[in-house]
PDB file of N, CA and C in Angstrom:
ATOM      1  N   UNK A   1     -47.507  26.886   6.469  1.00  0.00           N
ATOM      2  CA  UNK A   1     -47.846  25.948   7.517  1.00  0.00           C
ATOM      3  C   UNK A   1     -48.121  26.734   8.800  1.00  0.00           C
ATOM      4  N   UNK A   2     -49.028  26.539   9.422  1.00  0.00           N
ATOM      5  CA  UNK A   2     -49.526  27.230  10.775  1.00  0.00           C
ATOM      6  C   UNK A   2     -49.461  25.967  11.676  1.00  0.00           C
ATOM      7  N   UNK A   3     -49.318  26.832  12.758  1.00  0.00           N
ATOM      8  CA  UNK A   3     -49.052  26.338  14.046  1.00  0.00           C
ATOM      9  C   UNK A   3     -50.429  26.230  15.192  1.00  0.00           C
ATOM     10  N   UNK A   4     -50.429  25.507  15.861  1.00  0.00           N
ATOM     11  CA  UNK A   4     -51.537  25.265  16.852  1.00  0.00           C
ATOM     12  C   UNK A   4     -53.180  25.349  16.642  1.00  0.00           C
ATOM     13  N   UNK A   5     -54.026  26.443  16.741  1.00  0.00           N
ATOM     14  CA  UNK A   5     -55.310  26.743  16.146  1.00  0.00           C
ATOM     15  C   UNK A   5     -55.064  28.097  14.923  1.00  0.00           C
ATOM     16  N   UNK A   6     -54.306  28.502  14.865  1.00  0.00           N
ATOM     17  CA  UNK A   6     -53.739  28.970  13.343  1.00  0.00           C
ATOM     18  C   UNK A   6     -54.476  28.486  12.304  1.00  0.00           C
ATOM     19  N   UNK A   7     -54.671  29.402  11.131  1.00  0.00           N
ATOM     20  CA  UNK A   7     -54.806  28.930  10.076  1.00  0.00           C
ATOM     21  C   UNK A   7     -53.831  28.609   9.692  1.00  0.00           C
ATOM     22  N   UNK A   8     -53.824  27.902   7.834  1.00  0.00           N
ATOM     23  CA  UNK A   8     -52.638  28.364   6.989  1.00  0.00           C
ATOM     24  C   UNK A   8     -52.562  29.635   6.670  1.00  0.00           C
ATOM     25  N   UNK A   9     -51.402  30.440   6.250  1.00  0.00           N
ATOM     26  CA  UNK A   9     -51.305  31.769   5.945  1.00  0.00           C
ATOM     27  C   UNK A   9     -51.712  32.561   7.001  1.00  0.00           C
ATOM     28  N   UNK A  10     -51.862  32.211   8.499  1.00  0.00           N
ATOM     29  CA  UNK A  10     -52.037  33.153   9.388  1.00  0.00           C
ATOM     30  C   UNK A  10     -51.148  34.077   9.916  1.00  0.00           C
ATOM     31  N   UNK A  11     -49.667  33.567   9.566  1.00  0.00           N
ATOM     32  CA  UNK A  11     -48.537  34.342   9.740  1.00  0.00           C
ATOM     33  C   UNK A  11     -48.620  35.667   8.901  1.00  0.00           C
ATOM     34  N   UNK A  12     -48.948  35.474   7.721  1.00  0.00           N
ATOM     35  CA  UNK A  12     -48.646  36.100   6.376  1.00  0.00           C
ATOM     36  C   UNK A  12     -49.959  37.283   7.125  1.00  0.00           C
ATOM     37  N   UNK A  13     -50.732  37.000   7.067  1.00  0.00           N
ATOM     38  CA  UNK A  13     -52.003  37.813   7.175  1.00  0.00           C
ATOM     39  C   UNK A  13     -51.628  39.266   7.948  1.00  0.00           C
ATOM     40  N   UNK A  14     -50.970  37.856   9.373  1.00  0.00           N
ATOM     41  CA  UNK A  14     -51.236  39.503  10.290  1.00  0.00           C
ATOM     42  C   UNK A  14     -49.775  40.443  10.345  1.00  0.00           C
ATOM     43  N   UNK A  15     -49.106  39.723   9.309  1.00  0.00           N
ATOM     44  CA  UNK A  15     -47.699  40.782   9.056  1.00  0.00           C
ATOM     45  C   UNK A  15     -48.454  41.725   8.037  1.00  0.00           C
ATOM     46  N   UNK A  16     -49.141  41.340   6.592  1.00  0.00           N
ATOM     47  CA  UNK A  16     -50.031  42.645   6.251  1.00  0.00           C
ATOM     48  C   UNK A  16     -50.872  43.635   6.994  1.00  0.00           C
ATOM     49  N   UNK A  17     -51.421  42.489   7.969  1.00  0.00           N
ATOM     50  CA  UNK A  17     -52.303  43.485   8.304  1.00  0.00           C
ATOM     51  C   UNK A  17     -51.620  44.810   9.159  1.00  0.00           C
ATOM     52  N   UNK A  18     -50.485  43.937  10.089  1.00  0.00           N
ATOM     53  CA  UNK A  18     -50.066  45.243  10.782  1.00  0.00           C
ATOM     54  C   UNK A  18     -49.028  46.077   9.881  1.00  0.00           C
ATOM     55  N   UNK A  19     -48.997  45.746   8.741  1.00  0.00           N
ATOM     56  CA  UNK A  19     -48.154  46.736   7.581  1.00  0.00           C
ATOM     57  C   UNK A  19     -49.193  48.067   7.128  1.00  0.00           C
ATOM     58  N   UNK A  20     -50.469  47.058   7.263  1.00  0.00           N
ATOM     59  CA  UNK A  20     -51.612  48.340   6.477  1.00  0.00           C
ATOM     60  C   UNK A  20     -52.266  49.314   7.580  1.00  0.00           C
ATOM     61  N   UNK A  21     -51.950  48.534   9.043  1.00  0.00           N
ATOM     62  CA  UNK A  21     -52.384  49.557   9.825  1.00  0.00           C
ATOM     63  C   UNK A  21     -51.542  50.715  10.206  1.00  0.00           C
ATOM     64  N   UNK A  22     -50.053  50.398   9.990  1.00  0.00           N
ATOM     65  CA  UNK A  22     -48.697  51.544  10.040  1.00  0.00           C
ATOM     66  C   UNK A  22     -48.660  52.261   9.013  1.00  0.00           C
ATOM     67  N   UNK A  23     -49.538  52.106   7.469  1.00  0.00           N
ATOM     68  CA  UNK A  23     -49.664  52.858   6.455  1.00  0.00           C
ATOM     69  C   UNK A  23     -51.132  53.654   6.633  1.00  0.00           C
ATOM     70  N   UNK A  24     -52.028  53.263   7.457  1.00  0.00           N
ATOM     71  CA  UNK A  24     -52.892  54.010   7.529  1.00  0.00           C
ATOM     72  C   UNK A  24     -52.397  54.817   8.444  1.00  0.00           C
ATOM     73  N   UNK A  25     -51.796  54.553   9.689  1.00  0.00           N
ATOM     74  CA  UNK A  25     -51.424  55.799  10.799  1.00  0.00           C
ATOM     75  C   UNK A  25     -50.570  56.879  10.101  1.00  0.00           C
ATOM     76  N   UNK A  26     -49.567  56.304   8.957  1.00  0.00           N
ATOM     77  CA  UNK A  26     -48.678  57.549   8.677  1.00  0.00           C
ATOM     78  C   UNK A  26     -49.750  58.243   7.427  1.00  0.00           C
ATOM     79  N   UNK A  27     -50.783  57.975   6.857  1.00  0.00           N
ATOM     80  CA  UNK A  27     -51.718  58.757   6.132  1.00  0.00           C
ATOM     81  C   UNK A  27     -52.080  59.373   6.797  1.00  0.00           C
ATOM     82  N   UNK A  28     -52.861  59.056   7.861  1.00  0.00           N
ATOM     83  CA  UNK A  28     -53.909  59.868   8.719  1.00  0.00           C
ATOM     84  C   UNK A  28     -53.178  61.395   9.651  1.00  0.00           C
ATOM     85  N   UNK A  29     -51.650  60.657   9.706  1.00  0.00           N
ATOM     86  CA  UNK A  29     -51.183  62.486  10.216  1.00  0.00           C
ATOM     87  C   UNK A  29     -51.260  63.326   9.483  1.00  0.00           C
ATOM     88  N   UNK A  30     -52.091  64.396   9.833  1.00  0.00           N
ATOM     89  CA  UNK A  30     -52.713  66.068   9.099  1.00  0.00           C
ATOM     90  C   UNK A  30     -51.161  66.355   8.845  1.00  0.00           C
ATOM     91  N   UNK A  31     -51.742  66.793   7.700  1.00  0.00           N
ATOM     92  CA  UNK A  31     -50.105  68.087   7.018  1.00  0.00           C
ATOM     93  C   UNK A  31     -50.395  69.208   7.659  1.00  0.00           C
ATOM     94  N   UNK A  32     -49.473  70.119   7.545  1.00  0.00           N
ATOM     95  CA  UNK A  32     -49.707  71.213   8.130  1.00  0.00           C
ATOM     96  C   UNK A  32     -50.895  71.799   7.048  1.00  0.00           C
ATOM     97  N   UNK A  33     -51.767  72.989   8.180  1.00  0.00           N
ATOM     98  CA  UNK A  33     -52.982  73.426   7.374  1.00  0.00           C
ATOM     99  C   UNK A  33     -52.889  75.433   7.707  1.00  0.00           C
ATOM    100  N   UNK A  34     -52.988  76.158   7.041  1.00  0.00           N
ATOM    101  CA  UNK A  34     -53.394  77.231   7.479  1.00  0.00           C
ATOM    102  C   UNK A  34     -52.179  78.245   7.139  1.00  0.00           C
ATOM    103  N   UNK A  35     -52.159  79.337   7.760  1.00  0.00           N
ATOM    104  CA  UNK A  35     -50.958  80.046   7.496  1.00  0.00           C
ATOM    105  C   UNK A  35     -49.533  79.825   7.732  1.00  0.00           C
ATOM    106  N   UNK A  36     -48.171  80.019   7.183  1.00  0.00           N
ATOM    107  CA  UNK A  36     -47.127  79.868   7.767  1.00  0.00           C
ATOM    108  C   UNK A  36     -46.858  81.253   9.234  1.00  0.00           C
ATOM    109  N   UNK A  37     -46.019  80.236  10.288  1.00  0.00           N
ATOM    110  CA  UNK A  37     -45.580  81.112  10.980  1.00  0.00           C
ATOM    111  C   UNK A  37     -44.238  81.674  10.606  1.00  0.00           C
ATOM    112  N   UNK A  38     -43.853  82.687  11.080  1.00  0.00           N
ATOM    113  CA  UNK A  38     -42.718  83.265  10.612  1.00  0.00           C
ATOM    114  C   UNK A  38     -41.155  82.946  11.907  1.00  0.00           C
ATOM    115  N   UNK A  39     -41.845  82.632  12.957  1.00  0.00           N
ATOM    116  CA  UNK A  39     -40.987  81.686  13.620  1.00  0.00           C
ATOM    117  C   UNK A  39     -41.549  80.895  14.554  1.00  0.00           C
ATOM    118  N   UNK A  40     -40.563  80.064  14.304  1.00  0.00           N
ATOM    119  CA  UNK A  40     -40.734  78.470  15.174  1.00  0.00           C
ATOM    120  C   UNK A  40     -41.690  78.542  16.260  1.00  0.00           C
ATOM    121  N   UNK A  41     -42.571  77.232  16.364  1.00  0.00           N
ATOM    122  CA  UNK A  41     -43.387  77.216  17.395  1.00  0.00           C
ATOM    123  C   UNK A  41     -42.910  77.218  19.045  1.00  0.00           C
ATOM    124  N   UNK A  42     -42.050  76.086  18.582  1.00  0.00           N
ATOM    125  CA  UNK A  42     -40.975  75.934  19.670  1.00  0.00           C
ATOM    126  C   UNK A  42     -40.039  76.609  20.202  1.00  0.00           C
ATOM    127  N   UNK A  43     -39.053  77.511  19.512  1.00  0.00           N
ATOM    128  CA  UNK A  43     -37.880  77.747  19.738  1.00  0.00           C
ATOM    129  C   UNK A  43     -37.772  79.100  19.193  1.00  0.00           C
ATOM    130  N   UNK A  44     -38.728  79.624  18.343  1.00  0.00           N
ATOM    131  CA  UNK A  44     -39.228  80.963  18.388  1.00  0.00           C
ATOM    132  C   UNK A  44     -38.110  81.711  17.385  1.00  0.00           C
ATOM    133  N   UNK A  45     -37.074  80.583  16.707  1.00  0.00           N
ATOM    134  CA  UNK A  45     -35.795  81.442  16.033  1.00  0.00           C
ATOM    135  C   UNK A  45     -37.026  81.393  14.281  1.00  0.00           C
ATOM    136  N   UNK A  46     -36.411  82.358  13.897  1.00  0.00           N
ATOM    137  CA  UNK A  46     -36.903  82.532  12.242  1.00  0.00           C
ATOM    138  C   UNK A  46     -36.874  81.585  11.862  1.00  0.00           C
ATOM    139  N   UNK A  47     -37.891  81.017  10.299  1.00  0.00           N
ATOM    140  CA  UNK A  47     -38.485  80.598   9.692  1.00  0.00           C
ATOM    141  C   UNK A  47     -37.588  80.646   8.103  1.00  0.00           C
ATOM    142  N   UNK A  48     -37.053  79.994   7.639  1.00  0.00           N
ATOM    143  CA  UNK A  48     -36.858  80.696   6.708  1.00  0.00           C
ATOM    144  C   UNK A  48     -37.673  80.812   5.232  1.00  0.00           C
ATOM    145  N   UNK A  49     -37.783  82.185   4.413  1.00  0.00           N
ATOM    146  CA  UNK A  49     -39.106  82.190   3.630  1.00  0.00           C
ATOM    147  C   UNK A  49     -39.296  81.002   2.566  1.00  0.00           C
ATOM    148  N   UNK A  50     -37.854  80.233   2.271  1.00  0.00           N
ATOM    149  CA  UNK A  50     -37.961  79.194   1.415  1.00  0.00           C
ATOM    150  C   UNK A  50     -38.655  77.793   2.302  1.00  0.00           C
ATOM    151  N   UNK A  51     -38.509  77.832   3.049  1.00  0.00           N
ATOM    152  CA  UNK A  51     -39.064  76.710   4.141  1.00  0.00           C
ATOM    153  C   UNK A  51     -41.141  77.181   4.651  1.00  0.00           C
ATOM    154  N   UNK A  52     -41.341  78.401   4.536  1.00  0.00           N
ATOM    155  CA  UNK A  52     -42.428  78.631   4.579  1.00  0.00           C
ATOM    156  C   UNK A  52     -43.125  79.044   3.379  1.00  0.00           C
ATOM    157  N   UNK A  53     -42.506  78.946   1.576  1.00  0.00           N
ATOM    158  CA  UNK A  53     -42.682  78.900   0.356  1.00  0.00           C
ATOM    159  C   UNK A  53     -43.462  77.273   0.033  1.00  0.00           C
ATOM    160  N   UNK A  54     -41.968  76.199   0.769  1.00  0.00           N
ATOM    161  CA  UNK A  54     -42.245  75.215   0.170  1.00  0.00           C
ATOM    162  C   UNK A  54     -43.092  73.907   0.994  1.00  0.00           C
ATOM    163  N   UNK A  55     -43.542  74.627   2.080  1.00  0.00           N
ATOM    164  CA  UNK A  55     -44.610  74.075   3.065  1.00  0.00           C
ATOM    165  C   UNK A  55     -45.699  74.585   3.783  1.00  0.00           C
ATOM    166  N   UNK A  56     -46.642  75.062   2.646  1.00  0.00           N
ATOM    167  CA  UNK A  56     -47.928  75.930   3.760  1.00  0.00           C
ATOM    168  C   UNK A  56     -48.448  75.478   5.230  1.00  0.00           C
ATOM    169  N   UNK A  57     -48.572  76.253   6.045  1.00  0.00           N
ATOM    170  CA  UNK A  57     -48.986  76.049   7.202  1.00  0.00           C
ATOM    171  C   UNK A  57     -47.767  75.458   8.194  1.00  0.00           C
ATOM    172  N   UNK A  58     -46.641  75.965   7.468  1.00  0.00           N
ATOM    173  CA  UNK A  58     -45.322  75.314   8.483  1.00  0.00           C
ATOM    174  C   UNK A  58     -45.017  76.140   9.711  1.00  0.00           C
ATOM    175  N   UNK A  59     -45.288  75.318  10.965  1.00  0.00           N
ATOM    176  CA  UNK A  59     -45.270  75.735  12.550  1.00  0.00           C
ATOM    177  C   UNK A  59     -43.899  75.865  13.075  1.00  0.00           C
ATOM    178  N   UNK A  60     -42.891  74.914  12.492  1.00  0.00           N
ATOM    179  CA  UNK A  60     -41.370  74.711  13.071  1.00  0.00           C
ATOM    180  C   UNK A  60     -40.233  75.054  12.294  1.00  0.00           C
ATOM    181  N   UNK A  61     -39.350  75.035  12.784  1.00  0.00           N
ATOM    182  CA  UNK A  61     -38.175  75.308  12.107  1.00  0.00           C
ATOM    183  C   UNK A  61     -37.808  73.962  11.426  1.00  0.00           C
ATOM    184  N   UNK A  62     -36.596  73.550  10.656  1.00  0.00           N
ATOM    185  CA  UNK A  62     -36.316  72.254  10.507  1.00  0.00           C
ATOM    186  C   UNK A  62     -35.605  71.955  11.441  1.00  0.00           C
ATOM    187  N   UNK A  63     -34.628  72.297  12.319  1.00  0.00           N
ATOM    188  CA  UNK A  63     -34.073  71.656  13.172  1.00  0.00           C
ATOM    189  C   UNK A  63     -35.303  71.488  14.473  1.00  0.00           C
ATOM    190  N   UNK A  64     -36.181  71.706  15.002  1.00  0.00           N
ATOM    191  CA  UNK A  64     -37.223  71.186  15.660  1.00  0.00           C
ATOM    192  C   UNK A  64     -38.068  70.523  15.047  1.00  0.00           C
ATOM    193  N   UNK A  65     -38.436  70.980  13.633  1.00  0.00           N
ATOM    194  CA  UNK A  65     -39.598  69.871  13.372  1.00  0.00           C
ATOM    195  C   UNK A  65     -38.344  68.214  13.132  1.00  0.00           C
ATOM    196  N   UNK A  66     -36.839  68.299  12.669  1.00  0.00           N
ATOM    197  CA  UNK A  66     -36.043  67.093  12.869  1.00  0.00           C
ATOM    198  C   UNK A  66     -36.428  65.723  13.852  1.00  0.00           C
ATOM    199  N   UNK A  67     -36.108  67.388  15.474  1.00  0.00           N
ATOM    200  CA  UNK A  67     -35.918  66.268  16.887  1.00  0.00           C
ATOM    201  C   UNK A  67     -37.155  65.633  16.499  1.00  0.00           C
ATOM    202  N   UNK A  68     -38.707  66.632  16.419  1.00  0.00           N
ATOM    203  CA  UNK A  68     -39.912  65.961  16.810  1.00  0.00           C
ATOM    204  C   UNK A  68     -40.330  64.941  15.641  1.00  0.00           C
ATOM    205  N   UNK A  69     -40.046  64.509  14.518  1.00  0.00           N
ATOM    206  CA  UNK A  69     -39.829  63.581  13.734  1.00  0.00           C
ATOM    207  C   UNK A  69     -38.893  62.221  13.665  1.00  0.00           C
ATOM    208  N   UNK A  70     -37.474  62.555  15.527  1.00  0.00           N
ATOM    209  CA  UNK A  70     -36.988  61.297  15.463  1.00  0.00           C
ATOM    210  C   UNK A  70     -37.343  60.558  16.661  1.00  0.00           C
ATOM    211  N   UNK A  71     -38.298  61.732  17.452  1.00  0.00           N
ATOM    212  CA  UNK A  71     -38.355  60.929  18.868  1.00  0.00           C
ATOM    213  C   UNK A  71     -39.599  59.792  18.688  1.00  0.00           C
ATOM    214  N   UNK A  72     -39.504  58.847  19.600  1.00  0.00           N
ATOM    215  CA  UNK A  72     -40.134  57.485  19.824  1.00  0.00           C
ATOM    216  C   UNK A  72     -41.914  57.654  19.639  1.00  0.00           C
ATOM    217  N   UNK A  73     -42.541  57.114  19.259  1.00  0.00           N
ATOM    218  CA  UNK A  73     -44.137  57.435  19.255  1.00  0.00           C
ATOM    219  C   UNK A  73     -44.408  55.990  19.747  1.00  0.00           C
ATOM    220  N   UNK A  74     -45.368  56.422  21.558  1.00  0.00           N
ATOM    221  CA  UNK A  74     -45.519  55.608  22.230  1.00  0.00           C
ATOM    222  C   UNK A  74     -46.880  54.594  21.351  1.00  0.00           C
ATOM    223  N   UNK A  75     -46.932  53.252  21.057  1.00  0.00           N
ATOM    224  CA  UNK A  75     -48.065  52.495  20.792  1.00  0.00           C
ATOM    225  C   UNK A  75     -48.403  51.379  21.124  1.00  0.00           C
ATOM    226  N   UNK A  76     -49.439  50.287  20.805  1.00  0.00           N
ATOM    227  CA  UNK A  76     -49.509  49.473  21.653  1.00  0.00           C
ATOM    228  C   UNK A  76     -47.932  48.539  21.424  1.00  0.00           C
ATOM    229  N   UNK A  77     -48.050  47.049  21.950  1.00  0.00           N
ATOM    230  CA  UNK A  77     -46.832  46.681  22.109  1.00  0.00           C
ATOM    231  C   UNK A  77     -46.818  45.351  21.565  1.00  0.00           C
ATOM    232  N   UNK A  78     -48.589  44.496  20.913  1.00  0.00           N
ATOM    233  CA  UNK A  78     -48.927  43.723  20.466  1.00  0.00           C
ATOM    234  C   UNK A  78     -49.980  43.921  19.010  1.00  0.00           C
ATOM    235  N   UNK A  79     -49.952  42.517  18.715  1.00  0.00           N
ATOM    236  CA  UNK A  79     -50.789  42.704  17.390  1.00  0.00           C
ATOM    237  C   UNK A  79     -52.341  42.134  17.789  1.00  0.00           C
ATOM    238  N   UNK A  80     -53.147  42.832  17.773  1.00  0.00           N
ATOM    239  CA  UNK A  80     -54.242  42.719  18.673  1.00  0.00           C
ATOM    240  C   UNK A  80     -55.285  42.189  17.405  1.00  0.00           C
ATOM    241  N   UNK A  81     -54.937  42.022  16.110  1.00  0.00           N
ATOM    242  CA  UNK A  81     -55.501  41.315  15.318  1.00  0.00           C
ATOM    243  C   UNK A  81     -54.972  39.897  15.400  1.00  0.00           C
ATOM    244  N   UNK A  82     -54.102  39.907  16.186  1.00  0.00           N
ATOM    245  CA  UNK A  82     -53.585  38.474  16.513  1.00  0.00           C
ATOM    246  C   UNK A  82     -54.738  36.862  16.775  1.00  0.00           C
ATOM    247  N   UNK A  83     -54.366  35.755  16.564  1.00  0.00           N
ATOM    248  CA  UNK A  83     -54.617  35.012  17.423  1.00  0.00           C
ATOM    249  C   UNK A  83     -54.597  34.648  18.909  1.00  0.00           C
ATOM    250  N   UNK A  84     -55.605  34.113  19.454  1.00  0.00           N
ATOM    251  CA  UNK A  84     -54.771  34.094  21.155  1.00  0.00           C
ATOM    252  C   UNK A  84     -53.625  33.571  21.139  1.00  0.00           C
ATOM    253  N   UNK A  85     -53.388  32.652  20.204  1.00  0.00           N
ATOM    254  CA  UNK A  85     -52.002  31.443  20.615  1.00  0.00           C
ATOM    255  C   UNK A  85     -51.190  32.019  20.681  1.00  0.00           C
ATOM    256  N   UNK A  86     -51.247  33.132  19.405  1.00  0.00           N
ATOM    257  CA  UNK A  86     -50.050  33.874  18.643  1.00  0.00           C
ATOM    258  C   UNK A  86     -49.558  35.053  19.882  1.00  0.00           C
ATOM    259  N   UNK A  87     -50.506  35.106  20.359  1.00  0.00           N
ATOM    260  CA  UNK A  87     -50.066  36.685  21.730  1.00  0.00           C
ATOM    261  C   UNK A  87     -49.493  35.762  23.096  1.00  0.00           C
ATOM    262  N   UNK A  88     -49.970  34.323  23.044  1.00  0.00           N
ATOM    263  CA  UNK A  88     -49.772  34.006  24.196  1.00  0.00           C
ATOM    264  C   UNK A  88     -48.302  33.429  24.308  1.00  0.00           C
ATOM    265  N   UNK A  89     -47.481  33.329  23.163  1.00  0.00           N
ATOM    266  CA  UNK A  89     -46.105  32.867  23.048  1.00  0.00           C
ATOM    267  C   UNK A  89     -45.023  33.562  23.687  1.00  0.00           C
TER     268      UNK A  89
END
Protein backbone atom coordinates (compact mmCIF):
# COMPACT_ATOMS: atom_id res chain seq x y z
CA UNK A 1 0.00 0.00 0.00
CA UNK A 2 1.51 3.46 -0.90
CA UNK A 3 0.97 6.57 0.44
CA UNK A 4 0.06 9.99 -1.19
CA UNK A 5 1.29 10.15 -5.11
CA UNK A 6 3.30 6.87 -4.45
CA UNK A 7 2.89 3.99 -6.29
CA UNK A 8 2.13 0.51 -4.93
CA UNK A 9 5.47 -1.11 -4.14
CA UNK A 10 7.15 2.27 -4.09
CA UNK A 11 8.53 1.62 -0.70
CA UNK A 12 9.94 -1.74 -1.77
CA UNK A 13 11.57 -0.25 -4.93
CA UNK A 14 13.59 2.41 -3.53
CA UNK A 15 14.90 0.22 -0.52
CA UNK A 16 16.37 -2.05 -3.60
CA UNK A 17 17.30 0.44 -5.34
CA UNK A 18 19.40 2.11 -2.68
CA UNK A 19 20.66 -1.58 -1.74
CA UNK A 20 21.98 -1.90 -5.47
CA UNK A 21 23.48 1.42 -5.47
CA UNK A 22 25.65 0.52 -1.99
CA UNK A 23 26.56 -2.79 -3.91
CA UNK A 24 27.66 -1.03 -6.84
CA UNK A 25 29.83 1.60 -4.73
CA UNK A 26 31.49 -1.29 -2.73
CA UNK A 27 32.30 -3.07 -6.39
CA UNK A 28 33.55 -0.11 -7.94
CA UNK A 29 36.43 0.42 -5.12
CA UNK A 30 39.81 -0.56 -7.12
CA UNK A 31 41.73 -3.40 -5.27
CA UNK A 32 44.97 -2.69 -4.82
CA UNK A 33 46.94 -2.77 -8.33
CA UNK A 34 50.71 -2.87 -8.97
CA UNK A 35 53.63 -3.71 -6.81
CA UNK A 36 53.66 -4.41 -3.03
CA UNK A 37 55.28 -1.82 -0.82
CA UNK A 38 57.52 -3.08 1.70
CA UNK A 39 56.33 -0.49 4.23
CA UNK A 40 53.30 1.21 5.09
CA UNK A 41 52.14 4.13 3.17
CA UNK A 42 51.20 5.81 6.16
CA UNK A 43 53.16 4.94 9.04
CA UNK A 44 56.16 3.71 7.17
CA UNK A 45 56.57 0.53 9.86
CA UNK A 46 57.23 -2.93 7.77
CA UNK A 47 54.98 -4.82 5.74
CA UNK A 48 54.86 -8.12 6.56
CA UNK A 49 55.94 -10.64 3.52
CA UNK A 50 52.80 -12.81 4.28
CA UNK A 51 50.54 -9.70 4.07
CA UNK A 52 52.34 -8.58 0.80
CA UNK A 53 52.18 -12.61 -0.52
CA UNK A 54 48.52 -12.59 0.11
CA UNK A 55 47.56 -9.10 -1.37
CA UNK A 56 49.31 -7.74 -4.53
CA UNK A 57 49.72 -4.17 -4.70
CA UNK A 58 49.29 -3.81 -0.79
CA UNK A 59 50.11 0.06 0.25
CA UNK A 60 49.32 -0.34 4.21
CA UNK A 61 49.97 -2.14 7.02
CA UNK A 62 46.87 -3.90 8.63
CA UNK A 63 46.64 -1.85 11.50
CA UNK A 64 46.27 1.38 9.11
CA UNK A 65 44.62 -0.11 6.34
CA UNK A 66 41.98 -1.27 9.84
CA UNK A 67 41.56 2.64 11.03
CA UNK A 68 41.06 3.61 7.17
CA UNK A 69 38.40 0.82 6.65
CA UNK A 70 36.43 1.95 9.99
CA UNK A 71 36.33 5.62 9.54
CA UNK A 72 32.92 7.27 8.30
CA UNK A 73 32.62 7.75 4.30
CA UNK A 74 31.04 11.12 3.84
CA UNK A 75 27.68 10.64 1.24
CA UNK A 76 24.69 12.09 0.27
CA UNK A 77 22.09 12.08 3.17
CA UNK A 78 18.89 11.28 0.94
CA UNK A 79 17.49 8.87 -1.56
CA UNK A 80 17.46 10.99 -4.57
CA UNK A 81 15.68 8.19 -6.53
CA UNK A 82 13.06 9.09 -4.18
CA UNK A 83 9.66 10.52 -4.70
CA UNK A 84 9.11 14.23 -3.86
CA UNK A 85 6.55 13.22 -1.13
CA UNK A 86 8.87 10.62 0.09
CA UNK A 87 11.96 13.37 0.65
CA UNK A 88 9.55 15.89 1.74
CA UNK A 89 8.48 13.94 5.07
Amino acid sequence: MAGGWAKDGAVGEQIEASINDELARMRAKAAPQGESRTHCADCEEPIPEARRAAISGVKLCVDCASDRDTRPEARGGFNRRGSKDSQLK
